[in-house]
Protein backbone atom coordinates (compact mmCIF):
# COMPACT_ATOMS: atom_id res chain seq x y z
CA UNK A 1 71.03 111.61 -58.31
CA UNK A 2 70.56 108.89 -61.01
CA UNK A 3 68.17 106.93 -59.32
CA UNK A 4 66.15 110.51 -59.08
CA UNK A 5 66.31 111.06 -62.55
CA UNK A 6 65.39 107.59 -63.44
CA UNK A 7 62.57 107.43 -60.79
CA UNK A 8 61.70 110.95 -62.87
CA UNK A 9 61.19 109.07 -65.97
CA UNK A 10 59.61 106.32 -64.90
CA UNK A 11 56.88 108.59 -62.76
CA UNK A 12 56.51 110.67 -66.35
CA UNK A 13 55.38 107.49 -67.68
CA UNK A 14 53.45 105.86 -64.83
CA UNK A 15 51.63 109.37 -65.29
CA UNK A 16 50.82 109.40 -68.85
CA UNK A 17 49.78 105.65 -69.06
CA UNK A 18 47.11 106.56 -65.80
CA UNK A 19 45.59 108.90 -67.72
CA UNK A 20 45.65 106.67 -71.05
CA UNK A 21 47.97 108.09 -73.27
CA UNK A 22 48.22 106.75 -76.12
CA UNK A 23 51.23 104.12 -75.94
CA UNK A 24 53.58 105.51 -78.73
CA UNK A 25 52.98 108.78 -77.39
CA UNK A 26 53.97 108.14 -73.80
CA UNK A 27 57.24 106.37 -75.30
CA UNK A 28 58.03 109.15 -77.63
CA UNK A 29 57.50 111.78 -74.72
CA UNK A 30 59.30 109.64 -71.91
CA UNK A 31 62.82 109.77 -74.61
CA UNK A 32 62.14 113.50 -75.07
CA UNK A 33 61.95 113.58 -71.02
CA UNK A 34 64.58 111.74 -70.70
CA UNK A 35 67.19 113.07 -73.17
CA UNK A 36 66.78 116.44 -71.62
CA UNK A 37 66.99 115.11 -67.92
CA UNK A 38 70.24 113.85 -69.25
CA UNK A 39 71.16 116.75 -70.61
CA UNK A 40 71.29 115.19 -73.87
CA UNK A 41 72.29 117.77 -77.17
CA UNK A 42 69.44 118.57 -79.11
CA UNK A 43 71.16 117.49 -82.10
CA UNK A 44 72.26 113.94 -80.74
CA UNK A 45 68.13 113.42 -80.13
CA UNK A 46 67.75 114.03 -83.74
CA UNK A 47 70.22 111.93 -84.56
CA UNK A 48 68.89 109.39 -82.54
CA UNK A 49 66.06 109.22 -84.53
CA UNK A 50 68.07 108.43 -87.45
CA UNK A 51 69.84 105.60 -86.02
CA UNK A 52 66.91 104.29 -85.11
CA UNK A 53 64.99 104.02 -88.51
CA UNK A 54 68.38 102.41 -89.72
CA UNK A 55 69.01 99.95 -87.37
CA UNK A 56 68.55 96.43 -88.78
CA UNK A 57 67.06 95.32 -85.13
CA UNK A 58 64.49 97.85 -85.89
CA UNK A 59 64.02 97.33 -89.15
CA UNK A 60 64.00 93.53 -88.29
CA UNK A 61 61.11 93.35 -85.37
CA UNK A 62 59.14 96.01 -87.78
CA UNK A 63 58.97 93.44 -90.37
CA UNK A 64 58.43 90.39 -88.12
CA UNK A 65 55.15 92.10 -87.00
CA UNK A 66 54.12 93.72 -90.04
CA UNK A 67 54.20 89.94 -91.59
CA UNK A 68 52.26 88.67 -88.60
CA UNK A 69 49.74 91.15 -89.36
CA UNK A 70 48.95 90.25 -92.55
CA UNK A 71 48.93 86.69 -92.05
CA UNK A 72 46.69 86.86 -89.26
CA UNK A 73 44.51 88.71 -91.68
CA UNK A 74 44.47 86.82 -94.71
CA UNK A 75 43.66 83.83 -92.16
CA UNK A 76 40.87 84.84 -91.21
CA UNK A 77 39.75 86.65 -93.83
CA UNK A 78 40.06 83.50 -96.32
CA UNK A 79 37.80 81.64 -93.77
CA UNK A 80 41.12 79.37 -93.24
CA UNK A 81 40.41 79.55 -89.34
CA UNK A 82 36.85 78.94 -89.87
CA UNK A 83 37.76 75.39 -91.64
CA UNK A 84 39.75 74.79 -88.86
CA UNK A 85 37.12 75.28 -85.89
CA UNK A 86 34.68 73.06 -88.31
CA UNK A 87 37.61 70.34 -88.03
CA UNK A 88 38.28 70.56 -84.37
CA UNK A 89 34.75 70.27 -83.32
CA UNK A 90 34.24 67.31 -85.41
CA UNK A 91 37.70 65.51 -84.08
CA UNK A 92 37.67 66.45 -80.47
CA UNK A 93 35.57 64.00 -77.94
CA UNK A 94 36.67 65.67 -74.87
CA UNK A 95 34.61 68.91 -73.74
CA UNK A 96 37.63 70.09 -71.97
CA UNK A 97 39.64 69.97 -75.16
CA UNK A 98 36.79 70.75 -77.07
CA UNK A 99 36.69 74.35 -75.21
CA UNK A 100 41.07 74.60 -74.89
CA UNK A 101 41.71 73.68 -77.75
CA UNK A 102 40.62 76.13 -79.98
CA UNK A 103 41.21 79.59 -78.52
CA UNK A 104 44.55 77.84 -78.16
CA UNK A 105 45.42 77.79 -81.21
CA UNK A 106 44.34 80.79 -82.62
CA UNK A 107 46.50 81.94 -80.24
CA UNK A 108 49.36 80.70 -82.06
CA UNK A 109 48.70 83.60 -84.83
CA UNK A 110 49.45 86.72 -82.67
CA UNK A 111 47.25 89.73 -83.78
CA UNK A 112 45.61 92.26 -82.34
CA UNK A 113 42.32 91.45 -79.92
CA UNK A 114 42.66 87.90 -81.44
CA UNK A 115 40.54 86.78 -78.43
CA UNK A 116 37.60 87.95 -80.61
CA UNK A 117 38.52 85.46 -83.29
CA UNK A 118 38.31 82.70 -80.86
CA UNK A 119 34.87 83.89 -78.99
CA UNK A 120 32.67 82.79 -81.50
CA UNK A 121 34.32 79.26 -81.50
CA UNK A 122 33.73 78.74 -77.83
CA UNK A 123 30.48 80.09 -78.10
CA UNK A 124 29.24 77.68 -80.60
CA UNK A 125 30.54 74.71 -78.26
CA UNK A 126 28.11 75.64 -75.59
CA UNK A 127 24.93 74.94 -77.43
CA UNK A 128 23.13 74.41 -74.13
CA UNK A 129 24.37 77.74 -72.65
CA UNK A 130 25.76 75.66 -69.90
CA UNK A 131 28.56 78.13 -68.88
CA UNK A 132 28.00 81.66 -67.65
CA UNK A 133 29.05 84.24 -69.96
CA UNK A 134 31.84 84.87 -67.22
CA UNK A 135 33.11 81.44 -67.95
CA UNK A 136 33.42 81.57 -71.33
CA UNK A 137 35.00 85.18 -71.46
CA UNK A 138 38.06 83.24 -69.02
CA UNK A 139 38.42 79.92 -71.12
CA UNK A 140 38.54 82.00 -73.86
CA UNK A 141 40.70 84.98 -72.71
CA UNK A 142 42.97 82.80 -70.64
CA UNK A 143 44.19 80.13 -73.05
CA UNK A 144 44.37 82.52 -75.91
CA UNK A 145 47.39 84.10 -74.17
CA UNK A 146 48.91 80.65 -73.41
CA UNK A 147 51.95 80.74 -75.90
CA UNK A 148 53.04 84.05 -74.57
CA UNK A 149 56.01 82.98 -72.76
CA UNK A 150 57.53 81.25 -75.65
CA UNK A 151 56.00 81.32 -79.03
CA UNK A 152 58.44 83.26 -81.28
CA UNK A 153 55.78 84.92 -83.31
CA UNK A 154 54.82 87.49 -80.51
CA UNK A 155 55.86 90.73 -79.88
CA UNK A 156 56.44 91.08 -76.70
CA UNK A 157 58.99 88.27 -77.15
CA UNK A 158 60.59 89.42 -80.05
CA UNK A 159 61.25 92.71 -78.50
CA UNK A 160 62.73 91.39 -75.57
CA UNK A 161 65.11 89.14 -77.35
CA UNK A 162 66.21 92.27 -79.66
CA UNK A 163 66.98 94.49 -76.74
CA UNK A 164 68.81 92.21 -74.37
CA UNK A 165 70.61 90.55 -77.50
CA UNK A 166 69.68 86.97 -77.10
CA UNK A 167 68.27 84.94 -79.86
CA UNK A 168 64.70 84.03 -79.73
CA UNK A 169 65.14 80.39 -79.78
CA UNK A 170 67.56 80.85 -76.94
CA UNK A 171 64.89 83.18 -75.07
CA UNK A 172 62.45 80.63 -76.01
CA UNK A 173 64.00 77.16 -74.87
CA UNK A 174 64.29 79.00 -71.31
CA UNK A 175 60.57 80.14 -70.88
CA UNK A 176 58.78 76.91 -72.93
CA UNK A 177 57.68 75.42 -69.29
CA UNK A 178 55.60 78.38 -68.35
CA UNK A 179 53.03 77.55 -71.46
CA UNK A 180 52.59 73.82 -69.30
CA UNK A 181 51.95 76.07 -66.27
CA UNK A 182 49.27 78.24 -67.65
CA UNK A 183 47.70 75.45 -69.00
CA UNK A 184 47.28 73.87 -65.82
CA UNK A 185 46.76 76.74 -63.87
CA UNK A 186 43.48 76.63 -65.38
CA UNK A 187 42.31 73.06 -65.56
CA UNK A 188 40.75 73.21 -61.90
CA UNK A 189 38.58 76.28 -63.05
CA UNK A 190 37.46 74.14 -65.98
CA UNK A 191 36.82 71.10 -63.94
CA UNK A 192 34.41 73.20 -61.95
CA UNK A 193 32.42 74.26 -65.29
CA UNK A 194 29.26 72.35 -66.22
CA UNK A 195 30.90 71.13 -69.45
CA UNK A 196 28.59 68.13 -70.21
CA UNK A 197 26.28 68.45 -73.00
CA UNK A 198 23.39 66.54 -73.22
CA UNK A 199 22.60 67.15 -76.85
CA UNK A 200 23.15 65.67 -79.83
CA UNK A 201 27.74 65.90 -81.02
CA UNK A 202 28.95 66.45 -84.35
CA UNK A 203 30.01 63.37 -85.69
CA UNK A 204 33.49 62.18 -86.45
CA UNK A 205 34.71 62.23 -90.38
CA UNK A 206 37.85 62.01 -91.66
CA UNK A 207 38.13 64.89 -92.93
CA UNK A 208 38.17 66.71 -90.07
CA UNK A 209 42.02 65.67 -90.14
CA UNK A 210 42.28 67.22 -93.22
CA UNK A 211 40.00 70.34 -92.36
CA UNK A 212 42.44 70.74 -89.17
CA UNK A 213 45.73 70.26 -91.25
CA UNK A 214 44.64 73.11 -93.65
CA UNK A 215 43.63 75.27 -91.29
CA UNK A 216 47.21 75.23 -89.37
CA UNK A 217 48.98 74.88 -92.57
CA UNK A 218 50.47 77.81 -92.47
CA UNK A 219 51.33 78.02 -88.36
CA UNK A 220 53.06 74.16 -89.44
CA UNK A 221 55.30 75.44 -92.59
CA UNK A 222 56.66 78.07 -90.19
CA UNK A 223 57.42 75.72 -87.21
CA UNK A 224 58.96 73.45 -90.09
CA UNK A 225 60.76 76.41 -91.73
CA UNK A 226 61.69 78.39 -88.35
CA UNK A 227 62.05 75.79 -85.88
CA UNK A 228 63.25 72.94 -88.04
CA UNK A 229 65.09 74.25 -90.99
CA UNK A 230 66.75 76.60 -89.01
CA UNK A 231 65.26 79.40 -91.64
CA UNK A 232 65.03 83.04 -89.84
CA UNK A 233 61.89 83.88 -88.27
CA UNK A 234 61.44 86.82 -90.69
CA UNK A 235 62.33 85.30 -93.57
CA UNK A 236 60.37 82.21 -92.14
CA UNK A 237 57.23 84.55 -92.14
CA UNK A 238 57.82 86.03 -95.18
CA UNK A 239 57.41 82.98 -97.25
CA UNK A 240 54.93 81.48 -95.84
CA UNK A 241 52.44 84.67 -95.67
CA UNK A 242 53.40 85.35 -99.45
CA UNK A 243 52.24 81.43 -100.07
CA UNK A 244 49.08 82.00 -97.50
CA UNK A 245 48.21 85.02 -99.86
CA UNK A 246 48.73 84.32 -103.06
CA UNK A 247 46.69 81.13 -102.15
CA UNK A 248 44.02 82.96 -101.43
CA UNK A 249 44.25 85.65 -103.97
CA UNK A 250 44.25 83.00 -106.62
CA UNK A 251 41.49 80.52 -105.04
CA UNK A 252 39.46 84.35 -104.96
CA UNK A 253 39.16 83.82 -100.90
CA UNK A 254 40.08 87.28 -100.45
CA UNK A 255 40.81 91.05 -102.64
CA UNK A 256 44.44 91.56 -103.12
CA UNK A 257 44.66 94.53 -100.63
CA UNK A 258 41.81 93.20 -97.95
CA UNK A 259 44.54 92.45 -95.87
CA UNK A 260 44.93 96.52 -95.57
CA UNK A 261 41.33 97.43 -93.21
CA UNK A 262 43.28 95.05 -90.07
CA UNK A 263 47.16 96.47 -90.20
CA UNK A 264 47.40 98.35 -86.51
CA UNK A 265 49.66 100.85 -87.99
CA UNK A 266 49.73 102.46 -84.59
CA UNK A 267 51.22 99.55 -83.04
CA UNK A 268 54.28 99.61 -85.40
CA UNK A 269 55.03 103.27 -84.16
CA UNK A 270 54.45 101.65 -80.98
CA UNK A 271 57.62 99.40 -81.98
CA UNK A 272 59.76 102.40 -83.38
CA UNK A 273 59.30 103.87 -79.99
CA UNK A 274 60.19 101.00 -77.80
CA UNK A 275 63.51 101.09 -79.94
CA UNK A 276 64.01 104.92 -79.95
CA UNK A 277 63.15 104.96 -76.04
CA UNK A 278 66.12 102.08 -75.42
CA UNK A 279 68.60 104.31 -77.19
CA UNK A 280 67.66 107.65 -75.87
CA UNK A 281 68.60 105.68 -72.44
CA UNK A 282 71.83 104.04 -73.93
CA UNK A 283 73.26 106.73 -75.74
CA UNK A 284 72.00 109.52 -73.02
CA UNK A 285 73.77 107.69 -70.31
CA UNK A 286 71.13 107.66 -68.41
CA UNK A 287 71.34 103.77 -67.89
CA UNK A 288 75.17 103.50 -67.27
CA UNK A 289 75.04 104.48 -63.46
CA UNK A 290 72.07 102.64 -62.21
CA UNK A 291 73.43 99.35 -61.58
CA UNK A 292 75.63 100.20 -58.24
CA UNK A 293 72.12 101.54 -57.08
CA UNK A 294 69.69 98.99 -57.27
CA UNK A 295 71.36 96.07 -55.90
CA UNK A 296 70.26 93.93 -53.31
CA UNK A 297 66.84 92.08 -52.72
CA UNK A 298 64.68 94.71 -52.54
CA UNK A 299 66.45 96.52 -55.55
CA UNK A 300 65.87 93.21 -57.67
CA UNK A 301 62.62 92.73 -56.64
CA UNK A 302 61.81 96.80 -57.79
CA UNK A 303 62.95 95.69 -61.02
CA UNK A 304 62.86 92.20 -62.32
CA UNK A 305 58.81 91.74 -60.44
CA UNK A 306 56.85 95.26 -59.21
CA UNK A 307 58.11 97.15 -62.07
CA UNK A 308 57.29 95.10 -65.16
CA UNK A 309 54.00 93.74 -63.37
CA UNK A 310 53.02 97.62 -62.97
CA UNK A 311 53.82 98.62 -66.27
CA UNK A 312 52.30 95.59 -67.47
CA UNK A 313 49.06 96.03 -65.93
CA UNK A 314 48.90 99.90 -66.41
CA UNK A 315 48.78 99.42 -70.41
CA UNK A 316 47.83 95.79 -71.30
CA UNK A 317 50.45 95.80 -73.98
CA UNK A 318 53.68 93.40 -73.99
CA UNK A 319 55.19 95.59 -75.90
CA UNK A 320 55.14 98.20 -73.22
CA UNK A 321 56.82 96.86 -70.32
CA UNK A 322 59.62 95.61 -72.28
CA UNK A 323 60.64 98.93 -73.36
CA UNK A 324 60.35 100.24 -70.53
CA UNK A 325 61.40 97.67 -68.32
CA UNK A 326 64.28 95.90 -70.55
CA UNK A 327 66.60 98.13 -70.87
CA UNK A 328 67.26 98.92 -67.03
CA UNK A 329 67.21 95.07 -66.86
CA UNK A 330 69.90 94.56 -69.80
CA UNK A 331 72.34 97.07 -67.55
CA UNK A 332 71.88 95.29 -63.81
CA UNK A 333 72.83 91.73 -65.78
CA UNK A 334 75.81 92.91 -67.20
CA UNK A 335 78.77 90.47 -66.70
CA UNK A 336 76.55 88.06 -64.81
CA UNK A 337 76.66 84.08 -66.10
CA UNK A 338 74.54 83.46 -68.65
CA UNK A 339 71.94 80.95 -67.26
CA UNK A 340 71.22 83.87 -64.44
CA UNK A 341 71.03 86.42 -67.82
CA UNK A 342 68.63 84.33 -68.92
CA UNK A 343 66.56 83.80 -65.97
CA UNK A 344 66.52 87.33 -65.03
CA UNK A 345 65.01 88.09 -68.61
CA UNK A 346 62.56 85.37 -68.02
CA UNK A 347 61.51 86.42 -64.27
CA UNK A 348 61.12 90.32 -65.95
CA UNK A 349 58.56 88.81 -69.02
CA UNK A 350 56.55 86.64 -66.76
CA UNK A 351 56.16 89.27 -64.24
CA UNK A 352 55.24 91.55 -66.94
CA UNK A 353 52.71 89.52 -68.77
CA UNK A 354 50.96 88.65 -65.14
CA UNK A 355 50.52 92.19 -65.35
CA UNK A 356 48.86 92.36 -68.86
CA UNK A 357 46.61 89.45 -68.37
CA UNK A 358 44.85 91.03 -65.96
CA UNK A 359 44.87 94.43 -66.52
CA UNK A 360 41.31 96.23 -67.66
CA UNK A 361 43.25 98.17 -70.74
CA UNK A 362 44.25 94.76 -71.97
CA UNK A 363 42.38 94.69 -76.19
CA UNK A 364 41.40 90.87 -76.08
CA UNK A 365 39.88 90.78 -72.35
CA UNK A 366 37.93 93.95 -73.42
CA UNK A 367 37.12 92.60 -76.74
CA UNK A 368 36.06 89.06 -74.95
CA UNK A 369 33.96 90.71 -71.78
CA UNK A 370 32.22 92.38 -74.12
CA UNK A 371 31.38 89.96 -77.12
CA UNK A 372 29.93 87.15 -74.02
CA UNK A 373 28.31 90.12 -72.21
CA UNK A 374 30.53 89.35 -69.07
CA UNK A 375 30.50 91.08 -65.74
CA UNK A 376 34.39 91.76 -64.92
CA UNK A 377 34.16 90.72 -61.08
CA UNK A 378 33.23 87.30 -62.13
CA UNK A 379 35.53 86.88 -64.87
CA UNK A 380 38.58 87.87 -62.46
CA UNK A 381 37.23 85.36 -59.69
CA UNK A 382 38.96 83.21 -62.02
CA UNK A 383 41.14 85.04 -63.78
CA UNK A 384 43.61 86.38 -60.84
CA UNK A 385 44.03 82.96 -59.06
CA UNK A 386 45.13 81.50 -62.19
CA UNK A 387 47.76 84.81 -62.95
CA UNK A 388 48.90 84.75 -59.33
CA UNK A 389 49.95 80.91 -59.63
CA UNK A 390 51.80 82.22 -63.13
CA UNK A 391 53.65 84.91 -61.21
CA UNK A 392 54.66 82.59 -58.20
CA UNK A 393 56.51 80.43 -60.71
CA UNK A 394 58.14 83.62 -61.23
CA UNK A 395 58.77 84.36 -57.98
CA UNK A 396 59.98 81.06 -57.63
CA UNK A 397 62.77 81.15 -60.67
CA UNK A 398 63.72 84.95 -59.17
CA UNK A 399 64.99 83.15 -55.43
CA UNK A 400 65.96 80.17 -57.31
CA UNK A 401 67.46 81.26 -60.10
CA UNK A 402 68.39 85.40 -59.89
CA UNK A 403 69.08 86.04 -56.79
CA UNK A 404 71.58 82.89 -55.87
């Protein structure tokens, strides 16, 4: 009966997301679903609500993205990334760097259909339209979405590490060596590319070093702060997007409030969700039985690979299959040693995240098909090989190190 009621749930959302629900919507009506499968009281869902608003994890991961947001904004807005792409072009001698590098690391600054920032950059590489507009959708979808697995900044990563109480620097120590695999995974795509140009480069001046330094100042100060200093990641973020602005406000870069037009206030109800949705489950019950019935291979299979890769791929979001996903995960690795804890988490996100990079709902492949005029078949001639060898490494850590 449990596994029913969960398979219930899970259909309810499968259902909504198919016919493109709006994300915060599904999760809000999957918890309603789920409290009253549950037979939750009406008054403990209200209350619910409640204890989600006040809960310093949600309070926490709202303010994490919220300063993202407006950093990512103010960036780009202030024309800081546009210094930046002047700087690498100028610096960089090899093509295939020349064309990583800098979707790369704009993806450092997670914000929504960020691939778009990026586009123009590898556009004006190509002067000689050498590449199809195929190619340059994948270089610069794929190595946007890179830092994924790791960078604390995202998320789909901060999410994770809030519901299965790890820290984030725990969560990402274990995952750093996927960001090395996705990199590689598409090098022999690249290599295939005509990247040769036979026109004239921009010549080398030193202060391209110091065009490139200002440009990632403020991505630097919160590795120094965060990573370094040992500085929360909120608190991290918060200074150095209150520098980053009043910079700019001062220098007259930007308005005070231009920051305002880009917030995706719909993706922080998106967040409030994920958390309601994980306590509905908790505090319902509805999660406490489940373990004694999905052991086994084919059990752990269901939910550490097919599930998050379905979810994943069905919305596009990060966010989405860890809410959905997570919290089922959190109860089958219950009193198991902590290096398999950790590895289960990991084989769950990856899996996931295969799903989102090449799933049609996802913002920044839209956003990137559409800015380089790209036919989709042709992107995804490259784009699944280089997922698939991302979700075999996966694969590979779930036999190696899950189910042992």
């Amino acid at each position: 009966m449990p596994l029913i009621k969960l398979g219930a749930v899970i259909f309810i959302i499968i259902l909504l997301l198919w016919k493109k629900v709006e994300l915060w919507v599904v999760l809000l009506i999957g918890s309603l679903f789920a409290a009253l499968l549950y037979l939750m009281p009406p008054l403990d869902i209200v209350k619910t609500v409640l204890i989600t608003a006040k809960s310093r994890t949600t309070l926490r991961v709202l303010g994490i993205i919220i300063m993202v947001m407006i950093l990512g904004s103010v960036m780009k807005s202030g024309a800081i990334l546009k210094v930046l792409n002047k700087g690498l072009l100028s610096l960089l001698r090899s093509r295939l760097l020349q064309y990583i590098v800098p979707p790369a690391l704009i993806g450092l600054l997670p914000m929504p259909g960020g691939a778009l920032v990026s586009a123009p950059m590898v556009d004006e590489i190509d002067t000689e339209n050498n590449l199809s507009p195929e190619q340059k959708t994948y270089i610069n979808f794929w190595y946007r979405h890179i830092w994924e697995y790791f960078w604390p900044l995202y998320p789909g990563l901060v999410v994770a590490a809030s519901i299965m109480n790890v820290e984030i620097r725990e969560l990402s120590l274990n995952q750093w060596i996927f960001t090395p695999l996705a990199i590689f995974a598409g090098i022999p795509f690249m290599l295939r590319f005509n990247l040769k140009a036979k026109g004239r480069t921009i010549p080398f001046k030193p202060m391209s070093i110091v065009y490139i330094l200002y440009g990632l100042s403020p991505i630097l100060l919160i590795i120094i702060l965060y990573l370094i200093l040992n500085i929360p990641i909120l608190i991290s973020l918060l200074i150095v997007t209150a520098g980053t602005y009043g910079y700019l406000v001062i220098r007259k870069k930007i308005t005070p409030f231009s920051f305002w037009k880009d917030m995706k206030w719909k993706t922080l109800l998106v967040i409030f969700f994920v958390f309601y949705f994980k306590n509905i489950m908790e505090l319902s019950g509805g999660l406490s039985t489940i373990s004694q019935y999905t052991g086994g291979i084919t059990g752990k299979i269901i939910v550490f690979i097919l599930f998050p890769f379905m979810v994943g791929f069905l919305t596009g979001v990060n966010q989405a299959y860890v809410a959905i996903s997570f919290p089922l995960l959190q109860t089958l690795l219950l009193n198991t040693p902590h290096w398999i804890y950790l590895n289960g988490i990991l084989v769950a996100y990856v899996s996931g995240f295969a799903g989102v990079l090449i799933s049609p709902a996802h913002l920044c492949l839209v956003l990137s098909r559409e800015y380089f005029g790209a036919n989709m078949n042709g992107v995804y001639k490259y784009l699944i090989p280089s997922t698939m060898i991302i979700l075999l490494g996966a694969i590979i850590v779930f036999l190696v190190g899950v189910v042992s």
